[in-house]
Protein backbone atom coordinates (compact mmCIF):
# COMPACT_ATOMS: atom_id res chain seq x y z
CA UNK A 1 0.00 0.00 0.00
CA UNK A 2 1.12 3.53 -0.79
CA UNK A 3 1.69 5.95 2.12
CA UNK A 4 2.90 9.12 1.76
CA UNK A 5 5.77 10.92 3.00
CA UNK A 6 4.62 13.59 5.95
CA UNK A 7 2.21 10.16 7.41
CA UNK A 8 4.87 8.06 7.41
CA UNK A 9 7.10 10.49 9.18
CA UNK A 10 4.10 11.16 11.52
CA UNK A 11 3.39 6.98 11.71
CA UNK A 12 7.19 6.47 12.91
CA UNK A 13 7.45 9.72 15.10
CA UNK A 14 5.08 8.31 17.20
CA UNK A 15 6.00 4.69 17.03
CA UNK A 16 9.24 6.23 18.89
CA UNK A 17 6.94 7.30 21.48
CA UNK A 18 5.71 3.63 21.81
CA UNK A 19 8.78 2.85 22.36
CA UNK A 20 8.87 5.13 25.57
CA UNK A 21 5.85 4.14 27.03
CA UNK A 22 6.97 0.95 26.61
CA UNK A 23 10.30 1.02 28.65
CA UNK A 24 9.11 3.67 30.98
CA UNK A 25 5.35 1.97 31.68
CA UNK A 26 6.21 -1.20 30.89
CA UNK A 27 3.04 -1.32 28.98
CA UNK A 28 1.22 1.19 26.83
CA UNK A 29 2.82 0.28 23.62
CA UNK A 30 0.44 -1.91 22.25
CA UNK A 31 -2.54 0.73 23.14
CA UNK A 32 -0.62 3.24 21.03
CA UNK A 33 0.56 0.87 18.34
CA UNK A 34 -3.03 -0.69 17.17
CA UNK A 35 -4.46 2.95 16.67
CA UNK A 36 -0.92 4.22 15.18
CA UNK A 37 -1.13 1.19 12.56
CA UNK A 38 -5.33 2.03 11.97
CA UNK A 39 -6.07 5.38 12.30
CA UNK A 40 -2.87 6.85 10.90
CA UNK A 41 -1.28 4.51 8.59
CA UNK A 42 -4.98 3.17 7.82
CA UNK A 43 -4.59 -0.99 8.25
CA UNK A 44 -7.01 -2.94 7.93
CA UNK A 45 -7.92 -3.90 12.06
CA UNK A 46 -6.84 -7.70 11.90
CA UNK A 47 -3.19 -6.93 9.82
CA UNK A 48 -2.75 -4.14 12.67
CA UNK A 49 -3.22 -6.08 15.24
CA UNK A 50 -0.67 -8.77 13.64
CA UNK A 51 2.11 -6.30 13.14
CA UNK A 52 1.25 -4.49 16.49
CA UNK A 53 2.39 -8.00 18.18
CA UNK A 54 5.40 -8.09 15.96
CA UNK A 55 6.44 -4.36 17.09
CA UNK A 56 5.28 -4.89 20.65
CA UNK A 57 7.40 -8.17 21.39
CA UNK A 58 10.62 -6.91 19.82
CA UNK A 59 10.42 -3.54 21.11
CA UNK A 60 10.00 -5.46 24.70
CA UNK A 61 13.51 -7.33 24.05
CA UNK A 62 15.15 -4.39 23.58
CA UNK A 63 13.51 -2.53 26.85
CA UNK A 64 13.68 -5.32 28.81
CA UNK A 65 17.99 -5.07 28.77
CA UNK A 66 18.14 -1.68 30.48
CA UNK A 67 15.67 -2.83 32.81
CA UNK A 68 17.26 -6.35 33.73
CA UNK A 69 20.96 -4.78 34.32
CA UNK A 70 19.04 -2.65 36.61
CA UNK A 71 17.57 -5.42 38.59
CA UNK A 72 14.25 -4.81 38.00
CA UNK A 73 13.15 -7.69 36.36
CA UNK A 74 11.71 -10.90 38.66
CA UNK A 75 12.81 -13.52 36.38
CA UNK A 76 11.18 -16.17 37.94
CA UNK A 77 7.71 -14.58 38.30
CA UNK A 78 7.70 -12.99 34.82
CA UNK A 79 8.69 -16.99 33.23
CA UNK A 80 5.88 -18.15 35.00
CA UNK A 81 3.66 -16.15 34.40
CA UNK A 82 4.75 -15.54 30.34
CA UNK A 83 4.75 -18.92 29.30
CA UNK A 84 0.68 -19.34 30.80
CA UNK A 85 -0.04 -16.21 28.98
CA UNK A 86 1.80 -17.58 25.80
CA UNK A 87 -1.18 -20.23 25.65
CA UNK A 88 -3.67 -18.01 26.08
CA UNK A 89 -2.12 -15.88 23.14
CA UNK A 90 -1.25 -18.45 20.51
CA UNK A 91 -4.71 -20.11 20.76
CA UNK A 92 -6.92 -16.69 20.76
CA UNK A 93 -4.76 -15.40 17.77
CA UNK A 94 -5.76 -18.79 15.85
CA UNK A 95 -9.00 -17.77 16.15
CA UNK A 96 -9.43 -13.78 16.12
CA UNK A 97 -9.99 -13.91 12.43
CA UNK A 98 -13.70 -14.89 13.20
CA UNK A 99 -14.23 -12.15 15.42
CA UNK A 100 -15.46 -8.76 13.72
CA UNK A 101 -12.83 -6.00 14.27
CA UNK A 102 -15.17 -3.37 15.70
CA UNK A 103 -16.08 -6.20 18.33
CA UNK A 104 -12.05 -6.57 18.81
CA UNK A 105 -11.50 -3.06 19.24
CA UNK A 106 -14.54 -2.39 21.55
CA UNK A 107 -13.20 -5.14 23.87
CA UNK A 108 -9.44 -3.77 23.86
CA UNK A 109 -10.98 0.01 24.98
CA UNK A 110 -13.63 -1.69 27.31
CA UNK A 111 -10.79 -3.37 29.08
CA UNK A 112 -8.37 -0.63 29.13
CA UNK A 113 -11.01 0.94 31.43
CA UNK A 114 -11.36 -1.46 34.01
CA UNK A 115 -7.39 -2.24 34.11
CA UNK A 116 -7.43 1.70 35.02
CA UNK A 117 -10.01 1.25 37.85
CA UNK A 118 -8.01 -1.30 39.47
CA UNK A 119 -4.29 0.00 38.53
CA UNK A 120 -5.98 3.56 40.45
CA UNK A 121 -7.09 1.67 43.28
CA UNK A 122 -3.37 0.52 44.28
CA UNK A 123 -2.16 -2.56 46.32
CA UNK A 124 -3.03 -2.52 49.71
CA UNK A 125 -0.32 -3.46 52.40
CA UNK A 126 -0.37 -7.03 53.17
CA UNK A 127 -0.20 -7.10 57.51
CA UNK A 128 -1.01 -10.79 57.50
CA UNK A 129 1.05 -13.60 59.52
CA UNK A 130 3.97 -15.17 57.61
CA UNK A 131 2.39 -18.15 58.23
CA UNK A 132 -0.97 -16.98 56.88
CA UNK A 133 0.85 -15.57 53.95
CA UNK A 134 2.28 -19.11 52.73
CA UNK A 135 -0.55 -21.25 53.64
CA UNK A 136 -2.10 -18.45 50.33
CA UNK A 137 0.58 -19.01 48.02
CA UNK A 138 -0.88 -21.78 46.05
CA UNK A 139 -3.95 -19.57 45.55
CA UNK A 140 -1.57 -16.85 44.58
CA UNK A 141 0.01 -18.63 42.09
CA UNK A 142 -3.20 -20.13 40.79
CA UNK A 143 -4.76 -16.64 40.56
CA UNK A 144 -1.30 -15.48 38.73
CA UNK A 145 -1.80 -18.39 35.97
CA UNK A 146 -5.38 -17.83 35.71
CA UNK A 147 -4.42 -14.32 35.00
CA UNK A 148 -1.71 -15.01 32.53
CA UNK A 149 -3.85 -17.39 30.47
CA UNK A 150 -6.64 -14.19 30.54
CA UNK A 151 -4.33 -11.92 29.62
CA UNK A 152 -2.41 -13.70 26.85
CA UNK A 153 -6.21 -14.09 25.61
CA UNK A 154 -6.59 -10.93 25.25
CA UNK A 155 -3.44 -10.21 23.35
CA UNK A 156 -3.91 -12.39 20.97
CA UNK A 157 -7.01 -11.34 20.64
CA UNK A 158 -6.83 -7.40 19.96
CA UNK A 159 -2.99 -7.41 19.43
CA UNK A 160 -2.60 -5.92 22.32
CA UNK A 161 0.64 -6.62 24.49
CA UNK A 162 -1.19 -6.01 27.76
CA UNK A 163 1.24 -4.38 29.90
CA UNK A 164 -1.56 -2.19 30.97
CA UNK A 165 -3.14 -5.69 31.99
CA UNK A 166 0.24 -7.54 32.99
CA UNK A 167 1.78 -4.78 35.58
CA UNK A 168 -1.59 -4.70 37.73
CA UNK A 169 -1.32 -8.57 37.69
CA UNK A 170 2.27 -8.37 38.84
CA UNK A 171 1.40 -5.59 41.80
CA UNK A 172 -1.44 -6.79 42.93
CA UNK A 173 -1.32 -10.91 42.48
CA UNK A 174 2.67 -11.27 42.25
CA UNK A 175 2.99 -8.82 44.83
CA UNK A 176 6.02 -7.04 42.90
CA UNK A 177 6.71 -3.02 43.62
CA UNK A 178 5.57 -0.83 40.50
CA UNK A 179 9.32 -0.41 39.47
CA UNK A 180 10.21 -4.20 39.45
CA UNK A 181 6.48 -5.18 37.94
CA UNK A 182 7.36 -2.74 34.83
CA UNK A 183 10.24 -4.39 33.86
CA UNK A 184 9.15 -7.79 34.67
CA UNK A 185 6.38 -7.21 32.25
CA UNK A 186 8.46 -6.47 29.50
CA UNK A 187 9.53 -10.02 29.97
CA UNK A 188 5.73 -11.43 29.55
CA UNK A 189 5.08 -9.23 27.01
CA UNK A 190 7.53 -10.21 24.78
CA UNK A 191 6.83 -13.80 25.27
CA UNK A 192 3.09 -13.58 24.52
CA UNK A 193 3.28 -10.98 21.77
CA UNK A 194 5.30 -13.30 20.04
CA UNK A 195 2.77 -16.33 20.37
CA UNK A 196 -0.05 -14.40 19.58
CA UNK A 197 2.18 -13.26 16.71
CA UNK A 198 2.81 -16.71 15.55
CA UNK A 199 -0.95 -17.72 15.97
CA UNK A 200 -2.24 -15.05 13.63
CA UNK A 201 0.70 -16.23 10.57
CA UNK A 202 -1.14 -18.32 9.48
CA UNK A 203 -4.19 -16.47 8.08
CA UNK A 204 -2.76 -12.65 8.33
CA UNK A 205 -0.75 -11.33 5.56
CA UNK A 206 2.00 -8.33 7.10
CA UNK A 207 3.51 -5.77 5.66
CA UNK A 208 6.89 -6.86 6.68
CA UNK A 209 8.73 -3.64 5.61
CA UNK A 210 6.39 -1.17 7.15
CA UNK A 211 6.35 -3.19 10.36
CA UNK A 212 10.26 -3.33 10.46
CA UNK A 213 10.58 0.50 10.51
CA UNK A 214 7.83 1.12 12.91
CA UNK A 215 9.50 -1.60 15.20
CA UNK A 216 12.65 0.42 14.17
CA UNK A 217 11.43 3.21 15.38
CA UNK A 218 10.21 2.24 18.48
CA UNK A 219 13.08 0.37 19.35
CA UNK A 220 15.14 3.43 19.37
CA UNK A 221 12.42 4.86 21.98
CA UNK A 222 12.30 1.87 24.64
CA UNK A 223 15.94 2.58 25.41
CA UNK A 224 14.91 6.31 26.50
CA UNK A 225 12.16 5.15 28.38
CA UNK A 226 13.82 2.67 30.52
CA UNK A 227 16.30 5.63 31.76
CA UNK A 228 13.09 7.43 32.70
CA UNK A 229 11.56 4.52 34.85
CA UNK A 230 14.13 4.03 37.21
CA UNK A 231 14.05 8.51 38.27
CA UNK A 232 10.00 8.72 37.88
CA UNK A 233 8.72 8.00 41.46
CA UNK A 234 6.80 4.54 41.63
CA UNK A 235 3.13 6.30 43.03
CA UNK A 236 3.61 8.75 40.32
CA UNK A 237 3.92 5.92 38.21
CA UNK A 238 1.21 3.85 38.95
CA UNK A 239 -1.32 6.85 38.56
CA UNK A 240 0.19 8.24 35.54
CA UNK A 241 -0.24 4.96 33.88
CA UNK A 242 -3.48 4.15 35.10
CA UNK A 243 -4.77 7.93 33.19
CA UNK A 244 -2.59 7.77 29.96
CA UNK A 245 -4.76 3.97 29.74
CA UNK A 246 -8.02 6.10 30.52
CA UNK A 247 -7.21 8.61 27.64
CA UNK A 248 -6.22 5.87 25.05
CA UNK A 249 -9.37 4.28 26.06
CA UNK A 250 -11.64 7.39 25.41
CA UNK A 251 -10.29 7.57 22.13
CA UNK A 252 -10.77 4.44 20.75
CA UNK A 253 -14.14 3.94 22.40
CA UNK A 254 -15.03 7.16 20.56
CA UNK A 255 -14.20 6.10 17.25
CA UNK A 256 -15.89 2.31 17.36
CA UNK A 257 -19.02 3.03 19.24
CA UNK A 258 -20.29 4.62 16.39
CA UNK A 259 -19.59 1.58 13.94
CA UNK A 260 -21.41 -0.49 16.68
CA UNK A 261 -24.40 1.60 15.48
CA UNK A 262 -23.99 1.97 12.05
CA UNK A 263 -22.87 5.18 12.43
CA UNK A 264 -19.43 6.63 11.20
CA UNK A 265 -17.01 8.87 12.85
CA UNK A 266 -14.44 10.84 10.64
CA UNK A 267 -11.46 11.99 12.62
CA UNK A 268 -10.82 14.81 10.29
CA UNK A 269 -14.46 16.33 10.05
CA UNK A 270 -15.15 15.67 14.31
CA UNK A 271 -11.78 16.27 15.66
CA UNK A 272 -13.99 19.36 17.70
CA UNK A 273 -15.96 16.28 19.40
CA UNK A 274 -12.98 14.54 19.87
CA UNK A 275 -10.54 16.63 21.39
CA UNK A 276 -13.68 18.16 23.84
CA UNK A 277 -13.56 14.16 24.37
CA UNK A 278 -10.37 13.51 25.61
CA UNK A 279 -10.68 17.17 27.48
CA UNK A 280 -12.73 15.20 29.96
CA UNK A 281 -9.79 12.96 31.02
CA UNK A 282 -7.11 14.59 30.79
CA UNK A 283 -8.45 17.23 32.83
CA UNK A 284 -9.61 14.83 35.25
CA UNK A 285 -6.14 13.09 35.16
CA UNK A 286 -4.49 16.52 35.70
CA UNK A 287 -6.20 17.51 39.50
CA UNK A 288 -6.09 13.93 40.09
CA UNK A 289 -2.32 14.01 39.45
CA UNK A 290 -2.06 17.38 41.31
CA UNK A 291 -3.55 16.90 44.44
CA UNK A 292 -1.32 13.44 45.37
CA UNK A 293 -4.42 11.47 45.02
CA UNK A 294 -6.34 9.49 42.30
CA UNK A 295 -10.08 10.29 41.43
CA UNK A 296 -12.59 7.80 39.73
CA UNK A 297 -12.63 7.37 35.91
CA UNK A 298 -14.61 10.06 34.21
CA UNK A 299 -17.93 8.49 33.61
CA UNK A 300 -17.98 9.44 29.52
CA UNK A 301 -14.97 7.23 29.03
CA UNK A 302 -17.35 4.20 29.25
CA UNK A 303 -19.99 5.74 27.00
């Protein structure tokens, strides 16, 4: 397909920012990448979703290094947890092809919302006995795999890599801090984008040299990010992550409830309704941010 020039530039400018979110978030890469490949480079939603694996998973590998010679990777709990998600994500990529992509895409911002609920809410201190603690920690695991194999699901699913889904597992199941559960989830990302990857192969054609340039790209911005995640405080963090997932969630919701209808919604003629939109989060996000404290979820983001 023919792109031109000035999209491109705009396509791989903001593939580098993937690339930050990525090794800074440890997640957020995939939420950017699926609308980067559809609404700006204009993919057709299941070969998106394909190369958005392909870019996710590599640009992972590259973020994870930083992050590992930083010790702030859990090797253990992000194996365990990859390889059950890797299950989940080679099996639902076999079979995304039979799901309509406005049903894909409504799921990916529907869950991006309730990941923020949860990611806002925080991990509450664990006072109980020791002994208490271990007689749990076959549940805990069990909960962690359960999650994994949900989670890989969903990536293989939407194409997402589900660090927005992976580093609340990690905090609140694995019991990891925020700083150690970003860059262990670089780990299960990687490993699930590329089994979801490999499950949708066999029926998805890709654009192999636009997908190597926009992994290119955002290769280049993981190894920023990673310097940034080590300085940004871990609170901060969590809450800043939990809002950018709230915003990417508006926006995609806004452009695929319409579809759901019948109806269409052109970016370039409604950018007004758009951008008045994503006012209402990022506003919210912004005294949320300020005051040391997080708020609830605007209620139009679920609209």
């Amino acid at each position: 397909m023919d792109i031109a020039l000035p999209t491109l530039v705009l396509a791989l400018a903001l593939a580098v920012f993937v690339g930050i979110s990525l090794g800074m978030l440890g997640g957020g890469g995939s939420i950017l990448t699926v609308p980067l490949l559809v609404y700006v480079l204009g993919l057709p939603a299941h070969e998106a979703i394909a190369a958005s694996l392909l870019v996710v998973g590599t640009t992972s590998v590259a973020a994870l290094v930083p992050h590992a010679r930083a010790g702030r990777v859990k090797w253990q709990t992000g194996l365990f947890f990859g390889l059950a998600s890797m299950v989940g994500a080679y099996s639902a990529g076999r079979v995304a092809k039979l799901l309509p992509a406005t049903a894909l895409l409504l799921l990916f911002g529907g869950m991006m919302l309730i990941t923020a609920v949860f990611m806002m809410r925080g991990r509450k201190t664990d006072d109980k006995p020791q002994t208490e603690v271990a007689q749990s920690e076959f549940k805990r695991i069990a909960f962690v795999a359960g999650e994994g194999l949900l989670v890989g699901a969903f990536t293989g699913l939407v194409g997402a890599g589900g660090g927005f889904l992976v580093v609340p597992a990690l905090v609140l199941l694995g019991g990891l801090s925020m700083q150690n559960a970003v860059g262990t989830s670089l780990l299960v990302i990687a490993m699930k984008s590329f089994a979801g990857f490999a499950g949708y192969l066999s029926s998805t054609p890709i654009n192999w040299s636009l997908a190597g340039m926009v992994t290119l790209a955002a290769v280049v911005g993981s190894f920023a990010g990673a310097k940034l995640a080590g300085k940004v405080p871990p609170d901060l963090l969590r809450k800043g992550f939990a809002w950018f997932v709230v915003v990417m969630a508006v926006f995609i919701l806004s452009q695929e409830v319409p579809k759901a209808f019948g109806l269409s919604f052109n970016l370039a003629k409604n950018w007004p309704i758009e951008l008045a939109l994503l006012a209402v989060p990022v506003t919210a996000a912004v005294v949320s941010l300020s005051r040391g404290r997080p708020v609830s979820p605007p209620r139009q983001a679920a609209q």
